[in-house]
N, C-alpha and C. Protein backbone atom coordinates (compact mmCIF):
# COMPACT_ATOMS: atom_id res chain seq x y z
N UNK A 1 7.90 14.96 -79.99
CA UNK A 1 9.32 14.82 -80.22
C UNK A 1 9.57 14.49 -81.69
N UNK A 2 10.85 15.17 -82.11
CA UNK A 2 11.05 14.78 -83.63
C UNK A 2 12.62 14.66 -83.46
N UNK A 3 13.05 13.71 -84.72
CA UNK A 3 14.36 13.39 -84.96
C UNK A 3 14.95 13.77 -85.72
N UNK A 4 16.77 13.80 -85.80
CA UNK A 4 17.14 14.64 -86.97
C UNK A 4 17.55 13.34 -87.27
N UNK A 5 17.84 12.78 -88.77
CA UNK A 5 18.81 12.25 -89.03
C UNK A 5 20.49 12.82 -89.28
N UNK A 6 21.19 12.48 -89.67
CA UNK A 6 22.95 12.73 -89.69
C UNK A 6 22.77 13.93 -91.24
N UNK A 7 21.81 13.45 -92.33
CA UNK A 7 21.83 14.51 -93.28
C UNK A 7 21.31 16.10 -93.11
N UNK A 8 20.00 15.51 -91.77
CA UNK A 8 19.81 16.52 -91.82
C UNK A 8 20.23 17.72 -90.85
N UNK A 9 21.10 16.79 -89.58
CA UNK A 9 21.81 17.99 -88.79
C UNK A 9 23.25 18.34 -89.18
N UNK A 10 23.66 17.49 -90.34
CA UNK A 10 25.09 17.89 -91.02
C UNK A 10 24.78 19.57 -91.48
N UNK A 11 23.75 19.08 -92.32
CA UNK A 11 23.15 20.57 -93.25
C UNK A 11 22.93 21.92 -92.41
N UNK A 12 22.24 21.59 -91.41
CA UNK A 12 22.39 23.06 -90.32
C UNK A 12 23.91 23.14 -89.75
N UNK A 13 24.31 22.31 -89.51
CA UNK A 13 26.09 22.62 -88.35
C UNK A 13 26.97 22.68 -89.28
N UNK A 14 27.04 22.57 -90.70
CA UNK A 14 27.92 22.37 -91.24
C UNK A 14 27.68 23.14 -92.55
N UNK A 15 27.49 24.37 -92.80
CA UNK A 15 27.14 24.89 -93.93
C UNK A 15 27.50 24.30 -95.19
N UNK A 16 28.96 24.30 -95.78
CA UNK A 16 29.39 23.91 -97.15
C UNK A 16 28.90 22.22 -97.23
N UNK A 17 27.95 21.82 -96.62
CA UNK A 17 27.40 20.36 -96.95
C UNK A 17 26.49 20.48 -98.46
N UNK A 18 26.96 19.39 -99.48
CA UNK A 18 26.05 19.27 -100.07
C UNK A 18 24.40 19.09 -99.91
N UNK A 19 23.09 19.38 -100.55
CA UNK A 19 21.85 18.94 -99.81
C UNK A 19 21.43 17.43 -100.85
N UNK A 20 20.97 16.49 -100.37
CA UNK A 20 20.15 15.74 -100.63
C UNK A 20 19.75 16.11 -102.22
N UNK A 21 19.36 15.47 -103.05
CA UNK A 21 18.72 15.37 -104.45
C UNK A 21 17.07 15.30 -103.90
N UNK A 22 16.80 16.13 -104.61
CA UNK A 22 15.15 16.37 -104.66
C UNK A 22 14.63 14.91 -105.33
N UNK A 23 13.93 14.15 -105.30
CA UNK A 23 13.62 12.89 -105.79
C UNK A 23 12.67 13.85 -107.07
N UNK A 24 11.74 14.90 -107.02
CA UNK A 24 10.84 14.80 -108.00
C UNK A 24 11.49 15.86 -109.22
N UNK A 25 12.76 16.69 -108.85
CA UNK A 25 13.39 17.57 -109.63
C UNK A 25 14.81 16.95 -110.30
N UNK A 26 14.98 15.73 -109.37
CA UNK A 26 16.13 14.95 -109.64
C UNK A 26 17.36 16.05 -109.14
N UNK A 27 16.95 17.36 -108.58
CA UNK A 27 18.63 18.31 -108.65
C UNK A 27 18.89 18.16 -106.97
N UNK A 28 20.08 18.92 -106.62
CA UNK A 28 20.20 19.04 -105.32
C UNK A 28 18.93 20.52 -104.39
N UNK A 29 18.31 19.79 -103.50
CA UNK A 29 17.07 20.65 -103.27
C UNK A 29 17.93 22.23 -102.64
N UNK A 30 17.15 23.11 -103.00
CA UNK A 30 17.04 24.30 -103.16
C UNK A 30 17.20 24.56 -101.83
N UNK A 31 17.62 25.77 -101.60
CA UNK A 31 17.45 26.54 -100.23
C UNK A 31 17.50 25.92 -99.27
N UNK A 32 18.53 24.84 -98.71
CA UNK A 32 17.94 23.85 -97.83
C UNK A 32 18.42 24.11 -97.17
N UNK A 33 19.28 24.95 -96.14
CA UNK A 33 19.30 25.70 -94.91
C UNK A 33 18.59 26.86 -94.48
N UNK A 34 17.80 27.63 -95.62
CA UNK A 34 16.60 28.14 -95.32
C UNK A 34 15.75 27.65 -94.64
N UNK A 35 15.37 26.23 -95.17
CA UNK A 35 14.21 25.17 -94.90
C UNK A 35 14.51 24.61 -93.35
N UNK A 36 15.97 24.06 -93.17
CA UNK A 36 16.31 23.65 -92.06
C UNK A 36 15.75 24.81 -91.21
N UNK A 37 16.18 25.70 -91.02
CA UNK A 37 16.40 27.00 -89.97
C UNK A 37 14.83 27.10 -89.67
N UNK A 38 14.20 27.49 -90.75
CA UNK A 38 13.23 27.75 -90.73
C UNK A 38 12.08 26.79 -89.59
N UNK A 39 12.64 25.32 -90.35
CA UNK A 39 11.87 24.04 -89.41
C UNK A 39 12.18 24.43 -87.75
N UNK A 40 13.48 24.91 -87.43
CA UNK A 40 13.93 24.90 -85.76
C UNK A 40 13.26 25.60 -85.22
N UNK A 41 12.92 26.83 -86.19
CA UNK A 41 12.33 28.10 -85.90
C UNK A 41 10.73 27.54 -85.15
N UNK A 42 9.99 26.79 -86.58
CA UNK A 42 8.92 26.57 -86.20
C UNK A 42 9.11 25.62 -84.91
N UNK A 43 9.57 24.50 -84.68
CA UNK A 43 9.21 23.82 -83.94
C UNK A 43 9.71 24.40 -82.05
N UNK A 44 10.62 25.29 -82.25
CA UNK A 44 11.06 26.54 -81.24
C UNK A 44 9.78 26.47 -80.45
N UNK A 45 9.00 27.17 -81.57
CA UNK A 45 8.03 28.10 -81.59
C UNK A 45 6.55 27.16 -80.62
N UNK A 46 6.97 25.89 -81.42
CA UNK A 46 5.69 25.29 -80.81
C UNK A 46 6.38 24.58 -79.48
N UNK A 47 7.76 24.23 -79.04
CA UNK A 47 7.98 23.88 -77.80
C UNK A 47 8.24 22.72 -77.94
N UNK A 48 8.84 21.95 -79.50
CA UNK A 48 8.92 20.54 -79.85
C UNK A 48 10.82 20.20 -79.27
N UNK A 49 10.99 19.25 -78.83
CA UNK A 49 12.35 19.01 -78.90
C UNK A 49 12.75 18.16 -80.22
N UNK A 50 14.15 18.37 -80.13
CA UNK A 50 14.67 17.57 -81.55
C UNK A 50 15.92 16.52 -80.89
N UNK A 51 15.16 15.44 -81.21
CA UNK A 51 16.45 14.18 -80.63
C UNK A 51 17.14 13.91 -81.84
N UNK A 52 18.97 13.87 -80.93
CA UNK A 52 19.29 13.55 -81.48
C UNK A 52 20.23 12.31 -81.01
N UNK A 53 19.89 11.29 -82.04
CA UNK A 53 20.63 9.99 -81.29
C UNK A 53 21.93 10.14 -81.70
N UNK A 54 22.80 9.67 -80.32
CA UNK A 54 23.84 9.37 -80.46
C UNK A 54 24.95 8.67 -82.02
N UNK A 55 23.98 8.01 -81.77
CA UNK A 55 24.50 7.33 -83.59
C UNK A 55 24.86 8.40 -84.68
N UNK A 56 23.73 8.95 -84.99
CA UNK A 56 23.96 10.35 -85.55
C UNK A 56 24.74 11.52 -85.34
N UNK A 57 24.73 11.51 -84.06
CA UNK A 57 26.04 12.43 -83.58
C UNK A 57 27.42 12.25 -83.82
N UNK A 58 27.40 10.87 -83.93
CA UNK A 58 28.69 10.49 -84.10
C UNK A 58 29.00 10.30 -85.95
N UNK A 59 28.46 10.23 -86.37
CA UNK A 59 28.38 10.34 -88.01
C UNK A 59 28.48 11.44 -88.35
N UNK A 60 27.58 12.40 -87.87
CA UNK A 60 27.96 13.71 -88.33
C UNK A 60 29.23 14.41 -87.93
N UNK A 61 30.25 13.52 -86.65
CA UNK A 61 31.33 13.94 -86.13
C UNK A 61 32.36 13.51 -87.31
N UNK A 62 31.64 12.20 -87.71
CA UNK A 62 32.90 11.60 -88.74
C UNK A 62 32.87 12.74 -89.97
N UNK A 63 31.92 12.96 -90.57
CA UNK A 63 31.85 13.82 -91.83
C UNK A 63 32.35 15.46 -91.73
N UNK A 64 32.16 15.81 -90.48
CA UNK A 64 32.43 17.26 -89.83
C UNK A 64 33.93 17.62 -89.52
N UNK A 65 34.65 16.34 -89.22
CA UNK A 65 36.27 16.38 -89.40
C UNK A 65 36.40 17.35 -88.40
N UNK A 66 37.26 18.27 -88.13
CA UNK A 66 38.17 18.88 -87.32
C UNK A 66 37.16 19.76 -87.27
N UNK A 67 36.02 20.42 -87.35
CA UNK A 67 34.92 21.23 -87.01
C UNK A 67 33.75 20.51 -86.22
N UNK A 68 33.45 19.38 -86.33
CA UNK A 68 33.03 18.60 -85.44
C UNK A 68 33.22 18.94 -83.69
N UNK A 69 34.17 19.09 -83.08
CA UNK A 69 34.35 19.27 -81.70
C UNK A 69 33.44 20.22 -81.58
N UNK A 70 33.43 21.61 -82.28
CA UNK A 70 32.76 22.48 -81.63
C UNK A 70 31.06 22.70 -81.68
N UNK A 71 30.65 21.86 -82.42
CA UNK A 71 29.18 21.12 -82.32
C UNK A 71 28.72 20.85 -81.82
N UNK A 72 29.16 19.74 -80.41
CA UNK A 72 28.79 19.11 -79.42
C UNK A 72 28.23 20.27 -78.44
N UNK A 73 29.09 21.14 -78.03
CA UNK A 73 28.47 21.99 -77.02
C UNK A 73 27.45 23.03 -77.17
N UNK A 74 27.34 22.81 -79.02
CA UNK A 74 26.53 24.07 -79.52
C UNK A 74 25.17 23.60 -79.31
N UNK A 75 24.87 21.96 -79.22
CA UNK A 75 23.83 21.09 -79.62
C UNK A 75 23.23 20.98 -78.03
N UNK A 76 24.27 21.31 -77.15
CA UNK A 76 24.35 20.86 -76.01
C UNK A 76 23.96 22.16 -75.14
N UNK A 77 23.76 23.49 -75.23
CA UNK A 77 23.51 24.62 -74.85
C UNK A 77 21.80 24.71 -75.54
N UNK A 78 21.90 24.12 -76.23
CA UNK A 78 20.43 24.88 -77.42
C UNK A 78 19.17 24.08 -76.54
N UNK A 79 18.59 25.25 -76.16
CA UNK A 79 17.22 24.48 -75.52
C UNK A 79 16.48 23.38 -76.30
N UNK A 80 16.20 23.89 -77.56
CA UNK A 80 15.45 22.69 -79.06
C UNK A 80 16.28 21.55 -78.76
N UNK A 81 17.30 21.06 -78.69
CA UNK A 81 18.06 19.42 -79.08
C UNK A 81 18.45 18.61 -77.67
N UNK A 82 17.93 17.51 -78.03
CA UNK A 82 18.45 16.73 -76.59
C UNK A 82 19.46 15.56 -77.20
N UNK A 83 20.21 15.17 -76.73
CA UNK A 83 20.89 14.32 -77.53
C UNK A 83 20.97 12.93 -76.71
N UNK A 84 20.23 11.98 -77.07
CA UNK A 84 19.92 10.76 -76.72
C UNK A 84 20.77 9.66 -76.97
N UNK A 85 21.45 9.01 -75.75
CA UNK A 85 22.40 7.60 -76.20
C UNK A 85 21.17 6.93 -76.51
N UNK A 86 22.21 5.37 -77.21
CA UNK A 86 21.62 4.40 -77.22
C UNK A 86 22.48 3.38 -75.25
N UNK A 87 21.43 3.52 -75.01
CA UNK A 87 21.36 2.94 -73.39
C UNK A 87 20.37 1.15 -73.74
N UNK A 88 20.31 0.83 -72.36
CA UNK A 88 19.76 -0.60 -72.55
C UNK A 88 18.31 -0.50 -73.29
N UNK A 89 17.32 0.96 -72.86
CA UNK A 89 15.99 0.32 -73.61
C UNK A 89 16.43 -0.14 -74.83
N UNK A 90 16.98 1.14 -75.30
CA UNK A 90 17.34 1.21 -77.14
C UNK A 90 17.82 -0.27 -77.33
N UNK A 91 18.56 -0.69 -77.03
CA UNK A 91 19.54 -2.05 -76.54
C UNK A 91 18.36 -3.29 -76.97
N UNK A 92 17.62 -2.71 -75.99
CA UNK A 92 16.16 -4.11 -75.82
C UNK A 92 15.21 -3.60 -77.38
N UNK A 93 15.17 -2.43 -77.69
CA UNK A 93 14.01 -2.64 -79.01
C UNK A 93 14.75 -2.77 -80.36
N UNK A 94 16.41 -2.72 -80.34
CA UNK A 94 17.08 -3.26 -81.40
C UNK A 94 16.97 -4.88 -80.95
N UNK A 95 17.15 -5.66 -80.52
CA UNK A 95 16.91 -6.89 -80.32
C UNK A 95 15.58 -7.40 -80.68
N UNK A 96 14.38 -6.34 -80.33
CA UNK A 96 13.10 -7.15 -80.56
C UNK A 96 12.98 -6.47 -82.05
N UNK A 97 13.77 -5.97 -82.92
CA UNK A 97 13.09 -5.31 -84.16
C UNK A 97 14.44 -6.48 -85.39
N UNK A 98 15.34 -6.33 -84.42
CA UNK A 98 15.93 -7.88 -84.92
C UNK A 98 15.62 -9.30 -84.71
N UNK A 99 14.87 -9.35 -83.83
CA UNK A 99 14.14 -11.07 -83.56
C UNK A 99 12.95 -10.74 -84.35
N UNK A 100 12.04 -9.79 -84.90
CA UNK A 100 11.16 -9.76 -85.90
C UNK A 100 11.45 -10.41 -87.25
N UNK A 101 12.66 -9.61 -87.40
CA UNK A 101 13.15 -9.27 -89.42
C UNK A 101 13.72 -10.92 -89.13
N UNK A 102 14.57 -11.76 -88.15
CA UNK A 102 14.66 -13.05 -88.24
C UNK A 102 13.81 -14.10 -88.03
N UNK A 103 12.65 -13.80 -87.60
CA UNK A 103 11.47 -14.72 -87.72
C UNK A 103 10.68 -14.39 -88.79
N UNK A 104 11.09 -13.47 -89.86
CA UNK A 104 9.78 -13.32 -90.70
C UNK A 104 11.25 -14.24 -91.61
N UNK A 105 12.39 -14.75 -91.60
CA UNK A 105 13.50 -15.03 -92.50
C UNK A 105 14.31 -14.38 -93.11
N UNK A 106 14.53 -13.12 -92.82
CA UNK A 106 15.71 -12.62 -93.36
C UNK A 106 15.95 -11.62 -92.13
N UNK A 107 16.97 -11.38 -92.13
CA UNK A 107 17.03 -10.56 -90.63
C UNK A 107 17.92 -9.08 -91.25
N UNK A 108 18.03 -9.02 -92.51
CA UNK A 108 17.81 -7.72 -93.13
C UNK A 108 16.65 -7.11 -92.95
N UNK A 109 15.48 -7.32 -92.87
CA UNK A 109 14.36 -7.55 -92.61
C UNK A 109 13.79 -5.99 -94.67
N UNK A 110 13.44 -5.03 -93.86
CA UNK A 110 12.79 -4.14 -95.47
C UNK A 110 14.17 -3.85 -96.07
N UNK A 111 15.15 -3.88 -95.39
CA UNK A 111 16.60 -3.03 -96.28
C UNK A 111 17.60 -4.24 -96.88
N UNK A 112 17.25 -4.97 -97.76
CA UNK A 112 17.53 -6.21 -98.08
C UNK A 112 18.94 -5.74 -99.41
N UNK A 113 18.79 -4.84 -99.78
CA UNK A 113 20.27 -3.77 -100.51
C UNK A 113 21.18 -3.46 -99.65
N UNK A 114 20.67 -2.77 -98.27
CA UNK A 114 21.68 -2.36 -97.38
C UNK A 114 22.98 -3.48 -97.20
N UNK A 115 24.33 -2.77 -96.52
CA UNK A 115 25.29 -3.78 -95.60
C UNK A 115 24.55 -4.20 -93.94
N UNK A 116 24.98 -4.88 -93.85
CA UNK A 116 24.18 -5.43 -92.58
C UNK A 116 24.97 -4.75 -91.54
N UNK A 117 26.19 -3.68 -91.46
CA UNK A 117 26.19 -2.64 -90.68
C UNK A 117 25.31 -1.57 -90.85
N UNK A 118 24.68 -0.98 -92.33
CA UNK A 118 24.10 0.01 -92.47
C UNK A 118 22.93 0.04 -91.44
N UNK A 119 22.19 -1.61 -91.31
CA UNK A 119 21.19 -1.99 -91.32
C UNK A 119 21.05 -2.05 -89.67
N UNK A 120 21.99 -2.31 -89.15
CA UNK A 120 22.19 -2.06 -87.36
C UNK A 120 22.69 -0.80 -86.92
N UNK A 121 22.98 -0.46 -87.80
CA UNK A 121 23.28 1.28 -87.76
C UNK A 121 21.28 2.30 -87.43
N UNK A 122 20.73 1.77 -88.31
CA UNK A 122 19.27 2.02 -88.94
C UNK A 122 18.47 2.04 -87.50
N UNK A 123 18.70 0.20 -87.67
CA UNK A 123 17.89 0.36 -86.15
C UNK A 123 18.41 0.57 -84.90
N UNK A 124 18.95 0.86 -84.36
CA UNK A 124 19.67 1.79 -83.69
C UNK A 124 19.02 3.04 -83.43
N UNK A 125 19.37 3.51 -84.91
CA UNK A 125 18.27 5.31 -84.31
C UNK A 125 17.01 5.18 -84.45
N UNK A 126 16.68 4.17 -84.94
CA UNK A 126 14.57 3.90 -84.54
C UNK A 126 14.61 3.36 -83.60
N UNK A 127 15.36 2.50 -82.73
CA UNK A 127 15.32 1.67 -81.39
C UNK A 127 15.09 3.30 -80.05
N UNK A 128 16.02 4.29 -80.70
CA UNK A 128 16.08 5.70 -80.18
C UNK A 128 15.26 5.85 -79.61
N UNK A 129 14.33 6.12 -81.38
CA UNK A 129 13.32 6.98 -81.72
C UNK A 129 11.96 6.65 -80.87
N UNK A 130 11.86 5.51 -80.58
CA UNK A 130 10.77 4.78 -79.99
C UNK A 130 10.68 5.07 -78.76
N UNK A 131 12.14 5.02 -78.38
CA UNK A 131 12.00 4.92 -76.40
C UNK A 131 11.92 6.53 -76.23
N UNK A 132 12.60 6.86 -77.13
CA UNK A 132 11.88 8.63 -76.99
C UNK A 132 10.87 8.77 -77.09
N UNK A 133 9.57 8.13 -77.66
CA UNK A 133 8.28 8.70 -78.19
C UNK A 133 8.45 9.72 -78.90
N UNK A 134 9.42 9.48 -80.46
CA UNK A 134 9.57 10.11 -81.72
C UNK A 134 8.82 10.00 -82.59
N UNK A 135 7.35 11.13 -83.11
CA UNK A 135 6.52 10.78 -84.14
C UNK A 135 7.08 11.44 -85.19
N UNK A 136 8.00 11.74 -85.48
CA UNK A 136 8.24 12.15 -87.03
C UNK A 136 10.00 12.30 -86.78
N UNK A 137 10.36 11.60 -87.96
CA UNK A 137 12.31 11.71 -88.64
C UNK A 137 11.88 12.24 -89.86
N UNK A 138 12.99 13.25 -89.39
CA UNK A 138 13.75 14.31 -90.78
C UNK A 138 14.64 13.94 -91.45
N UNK A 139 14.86 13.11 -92.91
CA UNK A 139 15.50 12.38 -93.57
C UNK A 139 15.44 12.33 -94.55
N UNK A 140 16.59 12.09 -95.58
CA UNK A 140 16.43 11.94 -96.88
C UNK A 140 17.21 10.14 -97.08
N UNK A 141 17.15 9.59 -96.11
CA UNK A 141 17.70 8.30 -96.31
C UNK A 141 16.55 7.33 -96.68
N UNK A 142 16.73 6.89 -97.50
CA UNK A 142 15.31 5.92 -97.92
C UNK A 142 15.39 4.89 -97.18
N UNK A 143 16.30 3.54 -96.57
CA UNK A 143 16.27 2.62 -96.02
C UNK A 143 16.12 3.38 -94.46
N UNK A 144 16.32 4.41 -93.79
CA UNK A 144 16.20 4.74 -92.41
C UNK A 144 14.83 5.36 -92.38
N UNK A 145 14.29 5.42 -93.69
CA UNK A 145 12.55 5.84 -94.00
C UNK A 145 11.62 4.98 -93.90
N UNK A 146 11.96 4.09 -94.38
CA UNK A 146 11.33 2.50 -94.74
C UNK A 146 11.23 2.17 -93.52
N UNK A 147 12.43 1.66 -92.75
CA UNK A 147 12.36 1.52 -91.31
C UNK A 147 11.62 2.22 -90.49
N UNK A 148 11.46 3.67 -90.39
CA UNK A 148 10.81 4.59 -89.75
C UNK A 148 9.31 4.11 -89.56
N UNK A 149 8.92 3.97 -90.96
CA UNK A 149 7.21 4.05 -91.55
C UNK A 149 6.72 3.16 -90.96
N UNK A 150 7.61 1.81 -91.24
CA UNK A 150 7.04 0.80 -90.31
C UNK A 150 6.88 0.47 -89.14
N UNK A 151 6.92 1.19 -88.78
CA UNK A 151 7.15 1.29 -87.47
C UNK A 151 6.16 2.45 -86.86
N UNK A 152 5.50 3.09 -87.96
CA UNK A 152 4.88 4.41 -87.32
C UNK A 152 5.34 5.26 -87.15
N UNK A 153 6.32 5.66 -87.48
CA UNK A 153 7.00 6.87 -87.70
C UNK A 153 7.30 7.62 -88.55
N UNK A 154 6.86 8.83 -88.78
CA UNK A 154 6.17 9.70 -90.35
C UNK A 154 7.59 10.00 -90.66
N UNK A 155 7.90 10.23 -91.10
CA UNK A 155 9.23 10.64 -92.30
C UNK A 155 9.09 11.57 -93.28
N UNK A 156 10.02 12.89 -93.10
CA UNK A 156 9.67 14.35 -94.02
C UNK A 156 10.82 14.44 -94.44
N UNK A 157 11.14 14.57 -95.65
CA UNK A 157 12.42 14.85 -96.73
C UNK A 157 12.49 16.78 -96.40
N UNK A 158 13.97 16.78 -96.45
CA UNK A 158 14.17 18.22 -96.58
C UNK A 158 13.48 18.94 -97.94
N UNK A 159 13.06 17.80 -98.95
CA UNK A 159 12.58 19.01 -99.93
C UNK A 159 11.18 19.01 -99.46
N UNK A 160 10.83 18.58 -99.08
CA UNK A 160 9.47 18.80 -98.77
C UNK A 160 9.26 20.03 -97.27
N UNK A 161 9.84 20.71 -96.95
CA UNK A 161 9.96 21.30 -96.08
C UNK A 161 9.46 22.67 -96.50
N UNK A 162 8.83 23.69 -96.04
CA UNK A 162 8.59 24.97 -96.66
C UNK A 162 9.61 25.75 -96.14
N UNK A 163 9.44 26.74 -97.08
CA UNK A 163 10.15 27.50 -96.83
C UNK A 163 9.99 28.67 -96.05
N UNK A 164 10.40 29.78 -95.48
CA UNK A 164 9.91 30.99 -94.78
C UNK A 164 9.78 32.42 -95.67
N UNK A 165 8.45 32.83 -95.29
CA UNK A 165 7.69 33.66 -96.38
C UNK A 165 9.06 35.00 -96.15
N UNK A 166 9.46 35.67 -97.43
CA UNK A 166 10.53 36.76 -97.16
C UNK A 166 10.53 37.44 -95.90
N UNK A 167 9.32 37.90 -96.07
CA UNK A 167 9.50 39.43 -94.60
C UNK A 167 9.10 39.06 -93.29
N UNK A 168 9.17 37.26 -93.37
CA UNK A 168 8.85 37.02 -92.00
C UNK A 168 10.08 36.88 -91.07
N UNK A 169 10.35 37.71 -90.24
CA UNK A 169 11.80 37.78 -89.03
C UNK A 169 11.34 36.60 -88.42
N UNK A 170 12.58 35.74 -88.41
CA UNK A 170 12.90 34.75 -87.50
C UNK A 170 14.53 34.65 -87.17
N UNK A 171 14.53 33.47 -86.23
CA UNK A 171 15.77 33.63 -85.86
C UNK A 171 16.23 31.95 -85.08
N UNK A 172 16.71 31.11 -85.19
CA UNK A 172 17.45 30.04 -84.27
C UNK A 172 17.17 30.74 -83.25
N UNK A 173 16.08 29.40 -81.97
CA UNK A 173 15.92 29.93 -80.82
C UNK A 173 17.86 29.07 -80.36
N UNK A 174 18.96 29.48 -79.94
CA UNK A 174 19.90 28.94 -79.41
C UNK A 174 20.21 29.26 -78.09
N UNK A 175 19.39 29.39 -77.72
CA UNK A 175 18.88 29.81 -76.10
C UNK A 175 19.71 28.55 -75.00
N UNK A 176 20.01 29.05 -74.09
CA UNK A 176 20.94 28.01 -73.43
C UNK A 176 20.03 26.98 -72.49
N UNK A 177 20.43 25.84 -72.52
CA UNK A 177 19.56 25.35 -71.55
C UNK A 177 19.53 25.63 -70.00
N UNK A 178 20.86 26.57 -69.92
CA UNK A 178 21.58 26.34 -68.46
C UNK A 178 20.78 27.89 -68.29
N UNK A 179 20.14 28.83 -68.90
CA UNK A 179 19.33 30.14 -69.01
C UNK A 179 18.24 29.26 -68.25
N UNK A 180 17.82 28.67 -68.84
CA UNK A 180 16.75 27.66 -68.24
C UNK A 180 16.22 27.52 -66.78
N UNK A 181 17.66 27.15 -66.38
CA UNK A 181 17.88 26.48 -65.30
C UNK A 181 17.75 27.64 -64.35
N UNK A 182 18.75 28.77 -64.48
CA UNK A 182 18.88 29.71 -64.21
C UNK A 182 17.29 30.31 -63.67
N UNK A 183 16.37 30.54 -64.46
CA UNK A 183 15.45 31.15 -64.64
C UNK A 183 14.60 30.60 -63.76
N UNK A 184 13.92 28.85 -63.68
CA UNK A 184 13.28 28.32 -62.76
C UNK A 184 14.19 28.59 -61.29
N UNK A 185 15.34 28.77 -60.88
CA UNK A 185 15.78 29.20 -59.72
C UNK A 185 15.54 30.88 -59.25
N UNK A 186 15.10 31.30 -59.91
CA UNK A 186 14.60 32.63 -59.61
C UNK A 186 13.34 32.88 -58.83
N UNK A 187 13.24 31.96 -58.74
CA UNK A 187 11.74 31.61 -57.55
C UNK A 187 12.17 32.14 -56.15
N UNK A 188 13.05 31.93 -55.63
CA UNK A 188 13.65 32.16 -54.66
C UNK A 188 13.17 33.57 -53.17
């Protein structure tokens, strides 16, 4: 299982999004809905799902404005994305990742810059990420990285993403889940 963060499923659902700054070019990274597409493609391919927490969904609803509505069902048809509340586990490993950061004395705990909404915002989608059994977030947020790592959870920047060789045909698997469904009832 892998995670999107809010930058990086803005950038696929929302074309005219700015991308992230390349940290080692300092510019805004290159081709980065190439890169996105490309990633769905691959992980399609290998049968990976892509969670997406609620938290994120709802951020990318705020930034998506009046195009936002029609997202939900697009995210919600696509075999690749499952979209994960935060329910009681999540509930229970934001509490134990906040009784950590306040027994070590600061209960900012690594994001000690952040607002202390950013910072319950953060864990939140690693509280997610966990009860999903999420080994890798797609992110260009450094404090939701930091959080990630520590935790064991690998963290890949959109610039670091390859790109897809020219003449290789691919395509968004956006395959319905309800095809799915459909299909295992054909047993019949």
């Amino acid at each position: 299982m892998v995670l999107f963060d809010a930058t990086i499923l803005l950038l696929l659902l929302h074309p005219d999004t700015s991308p992230p700054i390349d940290p080692a070019t300092k510019l805004p990274v290159t081709k980065a809905r190439e890169r996105i597409d490309f990633l769905i493609h691959t992980l399609g391919e290998s049968g990976s799902k892509i969670i997406i927490p609620t938290p994120v969904l709802s951020e990318v609803l705020v930034w998506a404005g009046r195009a936002g509505s029609s997202y939900i069902p697009v995210i919600e048809r696509s075999a690749v994305f499952r979209i994960e509340p935060f329910d009681t586990r999540a509930a229970v490993e934001v509490a134990l990742l906040t009784a950590s950061a306040l027994k070590s004395g600061n209960k900012k705990g690594l994001s000690k810059e952040q607002t202390w909404a950013k910072i319950k915002y953060d864990r939140q989608i690693i509280a997610i990420a966990k009860v999903a059994h999420v080994s890798t977030i797609y992110s260009d947020d450094e404090s939701l990285s930091k959080l990630a790592r520590s935790h064991s959870i690998s963290v890949i920047r959109l610039a670091s993403l390859p790109l897809p060789q020219e003449d290789q045909q691919m395509g968004i698997n956006w395959e319905s889940k309800a095809g799915e469904d459909e299909a295992s009832h054909k047993t019949d």
